[in-house]
N, C-alpha and C. Protein backbone atom coordinates (compact mmCIF):
# COMPACT_ATOMS: atom_id res chain seq x y z
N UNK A 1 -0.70 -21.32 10.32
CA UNK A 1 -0.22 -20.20 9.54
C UNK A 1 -0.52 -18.88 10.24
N UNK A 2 -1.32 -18.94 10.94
CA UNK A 2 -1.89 -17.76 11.86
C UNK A 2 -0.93 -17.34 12.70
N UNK A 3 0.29 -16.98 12.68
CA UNK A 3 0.95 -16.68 13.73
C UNK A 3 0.63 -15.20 14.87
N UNK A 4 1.01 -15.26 15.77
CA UNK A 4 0.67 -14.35 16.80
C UNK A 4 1.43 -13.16 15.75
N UNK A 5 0.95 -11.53 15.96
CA UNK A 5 1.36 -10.69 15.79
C UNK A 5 1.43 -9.70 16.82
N UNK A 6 2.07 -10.16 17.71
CA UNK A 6 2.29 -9.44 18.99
C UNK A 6 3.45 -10.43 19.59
N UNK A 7 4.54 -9.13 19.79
CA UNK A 7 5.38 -9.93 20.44
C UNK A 7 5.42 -9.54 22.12
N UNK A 8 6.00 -10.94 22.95
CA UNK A 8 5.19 -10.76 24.37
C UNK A 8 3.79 -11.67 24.78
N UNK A 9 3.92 -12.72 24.94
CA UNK A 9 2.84 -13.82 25.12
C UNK A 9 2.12 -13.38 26.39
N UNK A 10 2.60 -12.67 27.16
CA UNK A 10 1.92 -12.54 28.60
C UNK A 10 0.70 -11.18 28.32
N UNK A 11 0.46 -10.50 29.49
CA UNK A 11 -0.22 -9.08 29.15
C UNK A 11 -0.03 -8.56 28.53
N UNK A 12 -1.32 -8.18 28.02
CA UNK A 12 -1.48 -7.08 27.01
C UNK A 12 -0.86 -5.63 26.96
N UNK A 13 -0.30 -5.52 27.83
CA UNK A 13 0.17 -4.03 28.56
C UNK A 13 1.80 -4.02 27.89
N UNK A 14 2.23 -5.65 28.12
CA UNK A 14 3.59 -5.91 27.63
C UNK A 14 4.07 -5.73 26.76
N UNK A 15 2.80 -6.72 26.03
CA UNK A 15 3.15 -6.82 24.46
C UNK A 15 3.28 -5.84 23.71
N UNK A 16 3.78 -6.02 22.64
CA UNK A 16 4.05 -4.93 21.50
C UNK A 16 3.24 -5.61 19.84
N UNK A 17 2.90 -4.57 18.94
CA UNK A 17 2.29 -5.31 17.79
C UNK A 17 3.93 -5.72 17.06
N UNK A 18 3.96 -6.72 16.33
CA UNK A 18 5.17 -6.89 15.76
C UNK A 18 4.65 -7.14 14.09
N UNK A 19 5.26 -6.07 13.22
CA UNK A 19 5.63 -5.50 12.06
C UNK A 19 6.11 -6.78 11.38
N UNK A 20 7.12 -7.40 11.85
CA UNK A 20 7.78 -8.62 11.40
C UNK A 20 6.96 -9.83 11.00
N UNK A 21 6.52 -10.08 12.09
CA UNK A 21 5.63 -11.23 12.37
C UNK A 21 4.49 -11.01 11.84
N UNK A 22 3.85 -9.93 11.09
CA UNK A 22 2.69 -9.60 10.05
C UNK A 22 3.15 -9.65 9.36
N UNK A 23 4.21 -8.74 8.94
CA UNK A 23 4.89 -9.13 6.95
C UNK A 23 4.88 -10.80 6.95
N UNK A 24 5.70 -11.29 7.92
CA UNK A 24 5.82 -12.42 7.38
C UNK A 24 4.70 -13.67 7.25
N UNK A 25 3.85 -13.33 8.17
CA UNK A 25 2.27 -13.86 8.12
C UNK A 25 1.43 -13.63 7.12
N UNK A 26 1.59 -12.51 6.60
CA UNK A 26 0.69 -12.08 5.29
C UNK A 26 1.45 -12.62 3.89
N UNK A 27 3.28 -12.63 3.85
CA UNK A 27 3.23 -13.21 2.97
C UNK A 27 2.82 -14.74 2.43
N UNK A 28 3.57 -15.33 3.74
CA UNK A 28 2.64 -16.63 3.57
C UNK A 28 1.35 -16.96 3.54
N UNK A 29 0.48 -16.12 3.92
CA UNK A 29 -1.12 -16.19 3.24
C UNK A 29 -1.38 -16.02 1.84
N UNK A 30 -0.36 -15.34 1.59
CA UNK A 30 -0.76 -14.61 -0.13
C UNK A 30 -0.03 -15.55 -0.85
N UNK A 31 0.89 -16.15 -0.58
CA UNK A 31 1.65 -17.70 -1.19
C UNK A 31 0.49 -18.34 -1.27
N UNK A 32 0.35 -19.21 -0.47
CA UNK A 32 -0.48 -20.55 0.10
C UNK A 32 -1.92 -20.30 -0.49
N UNK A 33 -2.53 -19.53 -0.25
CA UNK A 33 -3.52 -19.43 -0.66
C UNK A 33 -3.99 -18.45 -1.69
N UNK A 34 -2.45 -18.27 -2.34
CA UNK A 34 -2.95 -17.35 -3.65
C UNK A 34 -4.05 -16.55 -3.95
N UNK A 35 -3.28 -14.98 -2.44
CA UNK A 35 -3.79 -14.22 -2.97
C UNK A 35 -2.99 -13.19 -2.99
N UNK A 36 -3.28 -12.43 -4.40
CA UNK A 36 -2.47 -11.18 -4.28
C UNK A 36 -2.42 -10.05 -3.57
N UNK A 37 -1.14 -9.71 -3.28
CA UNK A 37 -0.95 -8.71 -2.28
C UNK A 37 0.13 -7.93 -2.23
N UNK A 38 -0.12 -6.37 -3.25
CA UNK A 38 1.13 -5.84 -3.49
C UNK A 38 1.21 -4.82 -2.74
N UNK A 39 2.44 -4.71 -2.56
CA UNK A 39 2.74 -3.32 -1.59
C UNK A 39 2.43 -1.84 -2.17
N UNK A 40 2.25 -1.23 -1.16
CA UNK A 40 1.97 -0.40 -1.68
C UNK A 40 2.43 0.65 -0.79
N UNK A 41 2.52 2.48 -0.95
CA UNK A 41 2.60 3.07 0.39
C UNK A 41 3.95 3.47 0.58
N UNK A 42 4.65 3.82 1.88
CA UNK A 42 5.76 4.09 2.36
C UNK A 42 6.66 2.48 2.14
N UNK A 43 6.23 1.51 2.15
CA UNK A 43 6.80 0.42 2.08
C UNK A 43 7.63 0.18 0.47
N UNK A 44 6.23 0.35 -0.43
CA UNK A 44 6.72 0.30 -1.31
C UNK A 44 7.42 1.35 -1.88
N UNK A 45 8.10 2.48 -1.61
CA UNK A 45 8.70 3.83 -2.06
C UNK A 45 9.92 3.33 -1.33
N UNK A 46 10.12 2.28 -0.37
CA UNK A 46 11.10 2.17 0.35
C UNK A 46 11.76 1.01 0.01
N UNK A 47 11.05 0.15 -0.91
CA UNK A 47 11.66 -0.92 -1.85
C UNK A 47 12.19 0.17 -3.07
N UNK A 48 11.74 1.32 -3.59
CA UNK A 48 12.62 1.80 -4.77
C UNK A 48 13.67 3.39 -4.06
N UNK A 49 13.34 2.58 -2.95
CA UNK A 49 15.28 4.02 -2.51
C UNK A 49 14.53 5.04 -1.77
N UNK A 50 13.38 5.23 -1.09
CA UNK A 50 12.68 6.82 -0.58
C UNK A 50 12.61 5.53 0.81
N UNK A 51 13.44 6.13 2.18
CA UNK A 51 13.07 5.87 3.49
C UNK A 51 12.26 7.40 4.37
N UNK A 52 11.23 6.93 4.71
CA UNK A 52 10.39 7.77 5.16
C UNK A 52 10.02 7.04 6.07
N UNK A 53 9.14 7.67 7.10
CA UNK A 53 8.45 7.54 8.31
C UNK A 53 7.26 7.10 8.10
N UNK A 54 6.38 5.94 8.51
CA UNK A 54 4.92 5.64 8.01
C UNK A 54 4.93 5.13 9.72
N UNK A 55 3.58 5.21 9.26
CA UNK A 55 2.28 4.70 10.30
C UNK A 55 1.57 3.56 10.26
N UNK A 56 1.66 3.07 9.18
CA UNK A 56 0.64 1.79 7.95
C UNK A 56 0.90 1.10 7.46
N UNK A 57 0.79 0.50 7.20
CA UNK A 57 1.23 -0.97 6.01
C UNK A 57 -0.15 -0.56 4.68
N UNK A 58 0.49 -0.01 3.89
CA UNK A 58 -0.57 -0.07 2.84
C UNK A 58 -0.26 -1.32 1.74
N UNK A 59 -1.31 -1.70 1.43
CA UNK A 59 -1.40 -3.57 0.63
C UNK A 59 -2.40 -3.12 -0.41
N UNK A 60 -2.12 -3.75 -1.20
CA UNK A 60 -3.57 -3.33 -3.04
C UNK A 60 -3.54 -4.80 -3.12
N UNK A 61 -4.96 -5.24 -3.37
CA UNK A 61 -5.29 -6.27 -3.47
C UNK A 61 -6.91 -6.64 -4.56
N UNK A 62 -7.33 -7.61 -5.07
CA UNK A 62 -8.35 -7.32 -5.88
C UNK A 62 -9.65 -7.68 -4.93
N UNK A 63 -10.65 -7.16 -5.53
CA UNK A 63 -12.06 -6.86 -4.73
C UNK A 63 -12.62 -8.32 -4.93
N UNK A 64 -12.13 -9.41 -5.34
CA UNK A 64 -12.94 -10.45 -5.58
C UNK A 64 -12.00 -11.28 -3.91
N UNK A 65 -10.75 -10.61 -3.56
CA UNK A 65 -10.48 -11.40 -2.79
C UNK A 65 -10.91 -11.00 -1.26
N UNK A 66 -11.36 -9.46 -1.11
CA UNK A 66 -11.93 -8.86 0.17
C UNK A 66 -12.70 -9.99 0.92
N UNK A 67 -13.64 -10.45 0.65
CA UNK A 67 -13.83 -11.40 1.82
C UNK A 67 -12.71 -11.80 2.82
N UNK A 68 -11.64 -13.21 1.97
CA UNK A 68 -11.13 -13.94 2.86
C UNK A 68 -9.79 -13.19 3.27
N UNK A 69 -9.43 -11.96 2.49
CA UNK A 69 -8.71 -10.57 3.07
C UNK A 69 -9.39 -10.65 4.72
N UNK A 70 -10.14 -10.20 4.63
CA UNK A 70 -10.83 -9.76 5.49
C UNK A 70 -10.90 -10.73 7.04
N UNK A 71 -11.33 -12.04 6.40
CA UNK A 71 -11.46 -12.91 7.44
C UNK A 71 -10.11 -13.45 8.02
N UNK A 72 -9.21 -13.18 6.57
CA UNK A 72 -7.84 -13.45 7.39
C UNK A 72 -7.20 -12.31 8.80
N UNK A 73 -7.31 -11.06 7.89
CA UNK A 73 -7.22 -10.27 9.40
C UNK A 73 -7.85 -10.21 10.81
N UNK A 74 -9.01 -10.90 10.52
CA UNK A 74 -10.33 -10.82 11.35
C UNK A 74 -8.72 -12.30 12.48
N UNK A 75 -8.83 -13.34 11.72
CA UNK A 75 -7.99 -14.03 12.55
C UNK A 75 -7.17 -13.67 13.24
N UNK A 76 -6.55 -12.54 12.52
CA UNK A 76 -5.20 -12.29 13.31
C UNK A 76 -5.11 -10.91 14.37
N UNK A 77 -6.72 -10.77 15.17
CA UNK A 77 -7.32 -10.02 15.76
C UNK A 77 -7.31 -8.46 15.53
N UNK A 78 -7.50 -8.45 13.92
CA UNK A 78 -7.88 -6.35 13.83
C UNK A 78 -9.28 -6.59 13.25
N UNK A 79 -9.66 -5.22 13.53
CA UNK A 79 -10.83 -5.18 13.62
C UNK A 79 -10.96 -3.89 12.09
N UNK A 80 -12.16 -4.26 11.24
CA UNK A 80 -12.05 -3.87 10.19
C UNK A 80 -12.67 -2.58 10.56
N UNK A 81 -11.67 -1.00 10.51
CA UNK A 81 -12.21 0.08 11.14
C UNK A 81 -13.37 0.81 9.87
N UNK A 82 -12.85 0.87 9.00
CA UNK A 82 -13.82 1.82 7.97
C UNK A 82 -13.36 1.53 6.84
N UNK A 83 -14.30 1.20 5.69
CA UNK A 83 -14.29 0.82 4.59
C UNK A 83 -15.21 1.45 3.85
N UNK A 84 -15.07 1.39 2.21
CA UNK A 84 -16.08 2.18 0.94
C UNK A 84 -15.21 0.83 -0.01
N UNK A 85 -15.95 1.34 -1.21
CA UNK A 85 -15.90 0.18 -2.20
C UNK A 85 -14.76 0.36 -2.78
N UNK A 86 -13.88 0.42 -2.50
CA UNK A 86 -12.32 0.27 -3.22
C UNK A 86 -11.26 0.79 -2.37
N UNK A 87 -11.85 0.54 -0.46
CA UNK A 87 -10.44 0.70 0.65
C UNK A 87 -10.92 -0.10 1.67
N UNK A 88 -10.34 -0.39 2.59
CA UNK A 88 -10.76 -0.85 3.79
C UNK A 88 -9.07 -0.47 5.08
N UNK A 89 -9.79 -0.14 6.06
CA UNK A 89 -8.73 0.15 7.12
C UNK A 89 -9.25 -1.04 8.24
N UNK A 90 -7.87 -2.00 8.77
CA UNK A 90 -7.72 -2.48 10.29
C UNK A 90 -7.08 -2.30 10.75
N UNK A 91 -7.77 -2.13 12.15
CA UNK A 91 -6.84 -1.93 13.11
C UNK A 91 -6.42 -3.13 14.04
N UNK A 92 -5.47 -2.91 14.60
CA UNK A 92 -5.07 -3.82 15.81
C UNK A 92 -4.88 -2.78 17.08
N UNK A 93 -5.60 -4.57 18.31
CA UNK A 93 -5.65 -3.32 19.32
C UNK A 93 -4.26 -3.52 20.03
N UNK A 94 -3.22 -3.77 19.62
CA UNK A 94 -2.18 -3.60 19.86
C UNK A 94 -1.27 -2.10 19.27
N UNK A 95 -1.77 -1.59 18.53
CA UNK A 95 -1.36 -0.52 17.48
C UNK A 95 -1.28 -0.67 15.88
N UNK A 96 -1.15 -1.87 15.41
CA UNK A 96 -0.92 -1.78 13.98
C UNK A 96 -2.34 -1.58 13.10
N UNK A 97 -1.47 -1.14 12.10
CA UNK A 97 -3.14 -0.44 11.34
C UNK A 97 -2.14 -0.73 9.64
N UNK A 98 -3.49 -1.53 8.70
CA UNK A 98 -3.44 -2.15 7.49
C UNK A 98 -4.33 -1.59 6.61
N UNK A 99 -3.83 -0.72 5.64
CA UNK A 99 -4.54 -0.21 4.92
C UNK A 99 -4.59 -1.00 3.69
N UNK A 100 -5.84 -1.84 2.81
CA UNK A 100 -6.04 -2.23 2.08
C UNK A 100 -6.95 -1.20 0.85
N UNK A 101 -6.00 -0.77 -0.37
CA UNK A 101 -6.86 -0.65 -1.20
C UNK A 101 -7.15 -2.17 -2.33
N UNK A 102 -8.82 -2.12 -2.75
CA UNK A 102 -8.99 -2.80 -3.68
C UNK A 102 -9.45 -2.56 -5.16
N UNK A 103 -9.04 -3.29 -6.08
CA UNK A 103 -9.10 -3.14 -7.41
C UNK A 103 -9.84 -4.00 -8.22
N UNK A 104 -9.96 -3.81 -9.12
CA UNK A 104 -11.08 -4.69 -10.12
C UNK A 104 -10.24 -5.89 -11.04
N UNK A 105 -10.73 -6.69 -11.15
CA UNK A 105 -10.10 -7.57 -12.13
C UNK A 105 -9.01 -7.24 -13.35
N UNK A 106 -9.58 -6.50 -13.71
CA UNK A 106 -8.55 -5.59 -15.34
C UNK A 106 -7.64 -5.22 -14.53
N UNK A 107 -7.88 -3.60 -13.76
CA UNK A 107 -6.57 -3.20 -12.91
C UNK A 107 -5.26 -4.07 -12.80
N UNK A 108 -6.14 -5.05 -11.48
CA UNK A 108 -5.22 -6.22 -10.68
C UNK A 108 -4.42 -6.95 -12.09
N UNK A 109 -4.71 -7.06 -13.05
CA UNK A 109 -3.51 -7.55 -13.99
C UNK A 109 -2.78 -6.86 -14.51
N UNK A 110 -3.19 -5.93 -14.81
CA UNK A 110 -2.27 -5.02 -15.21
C UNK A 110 -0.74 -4.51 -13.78
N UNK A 111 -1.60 -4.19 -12.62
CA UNK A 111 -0.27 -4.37 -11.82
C UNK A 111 0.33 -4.86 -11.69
N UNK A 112 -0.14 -6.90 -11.72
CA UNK A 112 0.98 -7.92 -11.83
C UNK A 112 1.91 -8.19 -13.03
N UNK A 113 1.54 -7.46 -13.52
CA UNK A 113 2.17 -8.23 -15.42
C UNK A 113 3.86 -6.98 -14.69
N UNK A 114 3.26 -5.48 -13.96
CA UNK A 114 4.60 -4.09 -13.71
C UNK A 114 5.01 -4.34 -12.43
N UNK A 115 4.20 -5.58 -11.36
CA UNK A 115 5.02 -5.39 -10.03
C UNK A 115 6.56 -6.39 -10.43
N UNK A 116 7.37 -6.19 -8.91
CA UNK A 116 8.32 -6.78 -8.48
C UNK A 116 8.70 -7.30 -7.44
N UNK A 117 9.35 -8.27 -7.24
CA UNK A 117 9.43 -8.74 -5.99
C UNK A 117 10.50 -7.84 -5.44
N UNK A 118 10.29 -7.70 -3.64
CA UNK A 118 10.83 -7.16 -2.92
C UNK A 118 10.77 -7.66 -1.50
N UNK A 119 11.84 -7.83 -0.65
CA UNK A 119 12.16 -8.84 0.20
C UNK A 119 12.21 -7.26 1.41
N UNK A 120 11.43 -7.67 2.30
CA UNK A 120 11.22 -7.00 3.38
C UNK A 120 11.83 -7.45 4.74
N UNK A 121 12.77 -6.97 5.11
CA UNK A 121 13.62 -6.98 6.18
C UNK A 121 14.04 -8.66 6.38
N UNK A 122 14.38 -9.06 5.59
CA UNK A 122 14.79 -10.41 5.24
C UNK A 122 13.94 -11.24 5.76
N UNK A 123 12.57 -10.99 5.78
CA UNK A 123 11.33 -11.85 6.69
C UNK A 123 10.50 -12.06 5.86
N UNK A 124 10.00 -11.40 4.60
CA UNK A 124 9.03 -11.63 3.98
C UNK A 124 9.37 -11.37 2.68
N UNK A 125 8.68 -11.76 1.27
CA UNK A 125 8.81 -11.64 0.14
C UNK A 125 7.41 -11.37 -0.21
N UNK A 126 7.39 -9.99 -1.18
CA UNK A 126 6.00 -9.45 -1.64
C UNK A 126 6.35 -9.16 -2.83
N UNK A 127 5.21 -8.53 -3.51
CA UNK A 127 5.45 -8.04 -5.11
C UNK A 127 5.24 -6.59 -4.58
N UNK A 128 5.69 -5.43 -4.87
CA UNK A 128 5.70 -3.74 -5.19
C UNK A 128 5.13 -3.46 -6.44
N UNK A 129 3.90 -2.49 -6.47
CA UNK A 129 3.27 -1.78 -7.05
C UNK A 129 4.85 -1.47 -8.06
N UNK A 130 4.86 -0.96 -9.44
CA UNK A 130 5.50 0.06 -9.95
C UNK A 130 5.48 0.83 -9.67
N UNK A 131 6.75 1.86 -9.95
CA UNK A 131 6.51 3.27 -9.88
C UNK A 131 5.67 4.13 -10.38
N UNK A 132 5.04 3.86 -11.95
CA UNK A 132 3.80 4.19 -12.48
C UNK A 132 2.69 4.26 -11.56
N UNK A 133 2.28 2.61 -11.05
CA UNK A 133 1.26 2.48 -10.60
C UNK A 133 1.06 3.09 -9.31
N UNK A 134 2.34 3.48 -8.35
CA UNK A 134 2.51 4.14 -7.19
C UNK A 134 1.96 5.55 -7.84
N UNK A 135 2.27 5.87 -8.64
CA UNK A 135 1.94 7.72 -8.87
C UNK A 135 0.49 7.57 -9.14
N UNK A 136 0.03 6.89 -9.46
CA UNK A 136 -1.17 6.80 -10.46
C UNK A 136 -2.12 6.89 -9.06
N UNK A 137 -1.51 5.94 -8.05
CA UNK A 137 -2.29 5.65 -6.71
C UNK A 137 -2.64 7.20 -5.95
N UNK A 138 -1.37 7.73 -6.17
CA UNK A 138 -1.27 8.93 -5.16
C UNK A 138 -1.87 9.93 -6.29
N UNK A 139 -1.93 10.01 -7.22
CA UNK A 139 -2.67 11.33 -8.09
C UNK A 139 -4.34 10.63 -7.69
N UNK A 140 -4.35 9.59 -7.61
CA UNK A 140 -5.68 9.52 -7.51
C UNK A 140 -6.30 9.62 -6.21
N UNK A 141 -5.59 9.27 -5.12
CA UNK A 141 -5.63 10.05 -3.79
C UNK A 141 -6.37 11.01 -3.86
N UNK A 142 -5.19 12.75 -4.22
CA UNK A 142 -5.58 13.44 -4.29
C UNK A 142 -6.81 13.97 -5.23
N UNK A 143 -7.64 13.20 -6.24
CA UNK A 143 -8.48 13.20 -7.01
C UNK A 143 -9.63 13.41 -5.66
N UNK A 144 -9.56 12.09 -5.14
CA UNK A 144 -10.47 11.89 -3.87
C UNK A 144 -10.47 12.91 -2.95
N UNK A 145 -9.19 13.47 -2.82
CA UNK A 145 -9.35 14.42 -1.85
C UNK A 145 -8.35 15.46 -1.89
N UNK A 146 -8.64 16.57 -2.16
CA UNK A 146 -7.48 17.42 -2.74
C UNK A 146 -6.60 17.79 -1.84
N UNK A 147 -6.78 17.77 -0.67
CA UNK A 147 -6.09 18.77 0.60
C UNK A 147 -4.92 17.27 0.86
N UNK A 148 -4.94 16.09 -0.10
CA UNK A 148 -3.87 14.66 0.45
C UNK A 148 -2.77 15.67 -0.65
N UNK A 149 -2.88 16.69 -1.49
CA UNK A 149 -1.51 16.87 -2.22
C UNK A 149 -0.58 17.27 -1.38
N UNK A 150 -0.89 17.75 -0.14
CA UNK A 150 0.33 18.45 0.42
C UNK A 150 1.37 17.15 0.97
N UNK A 151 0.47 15.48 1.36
CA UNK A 151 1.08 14.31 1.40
C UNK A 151 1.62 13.57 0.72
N UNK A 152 1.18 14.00 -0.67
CA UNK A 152 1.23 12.91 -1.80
C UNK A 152 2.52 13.99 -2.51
N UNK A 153 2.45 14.96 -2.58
CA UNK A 153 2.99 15.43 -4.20
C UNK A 153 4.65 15.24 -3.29
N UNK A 154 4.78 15.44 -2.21
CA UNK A 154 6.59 14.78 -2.01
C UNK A 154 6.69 13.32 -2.44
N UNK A 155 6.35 12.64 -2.53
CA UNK A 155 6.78 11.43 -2.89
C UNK A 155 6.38 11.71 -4.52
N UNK A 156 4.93 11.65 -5.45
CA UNK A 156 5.33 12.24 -6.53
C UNK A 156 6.69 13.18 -7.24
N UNK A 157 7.38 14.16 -6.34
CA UNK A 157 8.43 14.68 -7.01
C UNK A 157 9.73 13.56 -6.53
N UNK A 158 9.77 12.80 -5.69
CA UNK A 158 10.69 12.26 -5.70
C UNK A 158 10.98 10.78 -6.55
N UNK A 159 9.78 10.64 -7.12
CA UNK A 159 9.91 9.35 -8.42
C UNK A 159 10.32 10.31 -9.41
N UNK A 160 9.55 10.97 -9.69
CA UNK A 160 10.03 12.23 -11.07
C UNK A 160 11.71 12.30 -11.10
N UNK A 161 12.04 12.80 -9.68
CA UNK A 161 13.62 13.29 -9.79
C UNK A 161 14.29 12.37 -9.82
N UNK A 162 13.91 10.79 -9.55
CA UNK A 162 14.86 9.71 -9.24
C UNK A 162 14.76 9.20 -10.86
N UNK A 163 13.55 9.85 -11.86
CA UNK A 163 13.92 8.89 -12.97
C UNK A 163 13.01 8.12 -12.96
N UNK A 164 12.16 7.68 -12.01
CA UNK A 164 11.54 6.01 -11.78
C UNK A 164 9.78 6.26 -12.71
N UNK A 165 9.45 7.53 -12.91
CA UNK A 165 8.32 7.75 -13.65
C UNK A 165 8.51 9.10 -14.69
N UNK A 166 8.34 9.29 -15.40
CA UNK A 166 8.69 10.63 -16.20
C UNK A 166 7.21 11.68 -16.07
N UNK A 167 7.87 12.62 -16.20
CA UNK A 167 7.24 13.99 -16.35
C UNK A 167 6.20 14.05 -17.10
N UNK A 168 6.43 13.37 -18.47
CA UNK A 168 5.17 12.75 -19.47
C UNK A 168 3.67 11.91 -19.05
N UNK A 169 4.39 10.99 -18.26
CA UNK A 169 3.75 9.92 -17.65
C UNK A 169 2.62 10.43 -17.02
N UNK A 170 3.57 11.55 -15.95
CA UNK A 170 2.82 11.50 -14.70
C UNK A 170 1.58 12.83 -15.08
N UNK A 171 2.20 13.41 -16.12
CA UNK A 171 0.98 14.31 -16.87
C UNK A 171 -0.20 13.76 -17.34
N UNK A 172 0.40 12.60 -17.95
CA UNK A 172 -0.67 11.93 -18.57
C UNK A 172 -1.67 11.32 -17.61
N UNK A 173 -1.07 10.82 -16.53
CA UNK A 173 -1.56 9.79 -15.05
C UNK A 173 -2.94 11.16 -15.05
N UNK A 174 -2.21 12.44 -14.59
CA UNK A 174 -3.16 13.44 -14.01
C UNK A 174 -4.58 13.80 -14.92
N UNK A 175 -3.83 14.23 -16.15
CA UNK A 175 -4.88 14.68 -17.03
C UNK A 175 -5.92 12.71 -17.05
N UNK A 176 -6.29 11.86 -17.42
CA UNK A 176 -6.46 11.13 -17.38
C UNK A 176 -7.46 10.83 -15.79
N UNK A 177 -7.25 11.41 -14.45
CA UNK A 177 -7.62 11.28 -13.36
C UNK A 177 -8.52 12.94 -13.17
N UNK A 178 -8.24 13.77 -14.10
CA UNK A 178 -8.72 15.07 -14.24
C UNK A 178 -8.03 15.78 -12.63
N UNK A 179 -7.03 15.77 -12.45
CA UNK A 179 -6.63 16.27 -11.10
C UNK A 179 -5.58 17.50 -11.42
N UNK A 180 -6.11 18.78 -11.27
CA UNK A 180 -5.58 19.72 -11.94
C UNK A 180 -4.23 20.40 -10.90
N UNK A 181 -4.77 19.98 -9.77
CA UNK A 181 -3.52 20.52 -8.73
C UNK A 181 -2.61 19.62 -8.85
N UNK A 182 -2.39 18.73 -9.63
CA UNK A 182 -1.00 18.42 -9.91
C UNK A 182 -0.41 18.28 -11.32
N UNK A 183 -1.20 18.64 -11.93
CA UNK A 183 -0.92 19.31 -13.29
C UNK A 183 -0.68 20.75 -13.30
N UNK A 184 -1.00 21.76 -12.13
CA UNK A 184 0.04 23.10 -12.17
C UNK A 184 1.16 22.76 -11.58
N UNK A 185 1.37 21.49 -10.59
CA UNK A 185 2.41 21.90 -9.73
C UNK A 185 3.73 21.52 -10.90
N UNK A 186 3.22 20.24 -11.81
CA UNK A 186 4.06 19.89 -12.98
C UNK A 186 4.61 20.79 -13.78
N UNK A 187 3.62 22.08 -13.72
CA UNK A 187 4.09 22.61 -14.59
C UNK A 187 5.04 24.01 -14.17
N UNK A 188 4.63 24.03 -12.62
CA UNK A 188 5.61 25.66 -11.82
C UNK A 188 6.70 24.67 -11.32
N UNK A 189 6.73 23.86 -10.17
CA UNK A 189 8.15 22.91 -10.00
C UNK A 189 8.94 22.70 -10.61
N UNK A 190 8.89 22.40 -12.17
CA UNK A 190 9.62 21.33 -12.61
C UNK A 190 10.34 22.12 -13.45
């Protein structure tokens, strides 16, 4: 199940990290060995209609499964760069980089009861965060760190304008996360 994620069997100089050959490696890990693994990120904004430019593969997954998360990437040679108790970043030394946030038991059901499946470049099949749970992610971002609104609040206004979360919601998401810079911008933008 471990497939190479580098395409180019010879030198390292050659090869390239391949995107493909990880989606489709990770979904079959998260099949087979049942674990969850929802998209999250530029990926998932790009399963509901927003194509943007990313750097990452962001994945939400629950904290009871971080271990064999972990050891699975460890297989598929990245190296776990920096982690705290509810993220972890790997890298590959080929270039690819996997951002895992993790969640608690309650959370993690509640996302599965609102994700959806979404078929990634006809290679892999994952479940997508909701649009709720996408805003909720990125208001809480910026909770963590205020200076991510200037990253986060474009994709926030573009669920708002598409319909996919309401104005209500995402007030409520904020007040609820106490994150006040996006409770003015709700209220001068919109």
């Amino acid at each position: 199940m471990r497939s190479s994620v580098i395409s180019g069997r010879r030198a390292s100089r050659s090869a390239l990290f391949d995107l493909r050959a990880l989606l489709r490696t990770l979904a079959e890990f998260s099949s087979k060995e049942k674990v969850p693994l929802f998209l999250a990120g530029a990926f998932a904004l790009q399963a509901y209609g927003l194509s943007r430019a990313t750097a990452d593969l962001d994945l939400l997954s629950g904290k009871a499964f971080r271990p064999r998360v972990t050891s699975f990437f460890e297989g598929l040679g990245f190296e776990e760069h920096s982690q705290a108790p509810g993220f972890s970043a790997y890298l590959h030394p080929l270039g690819g980089r996997v951002d895992l946030i993790w969640v608690d038991e309650e959370t993690l059901e509640k996302i599965e009861k609102e994700a959806r499946p979404c078929q990634l470049f006809s290679e892999a099949e994952f479940r997508v965060l909701s649009p709720r749970h996408l805003a909720a992610l990125k208001i809480f971002a910026v909770k963590n760190d205020p200076r991510r609104i200037f990253r986060e609040w474009p994709d926030l206004l573009w669920l708002l304008k598409n319909n996919l979360v309401s104005w209500e919601e995402m007030k409520k998401i904020a007040e609820k996360y106490g994150v006040p810079a996006i409770l003015r911008r709700l209220d001068s933008e919109l």
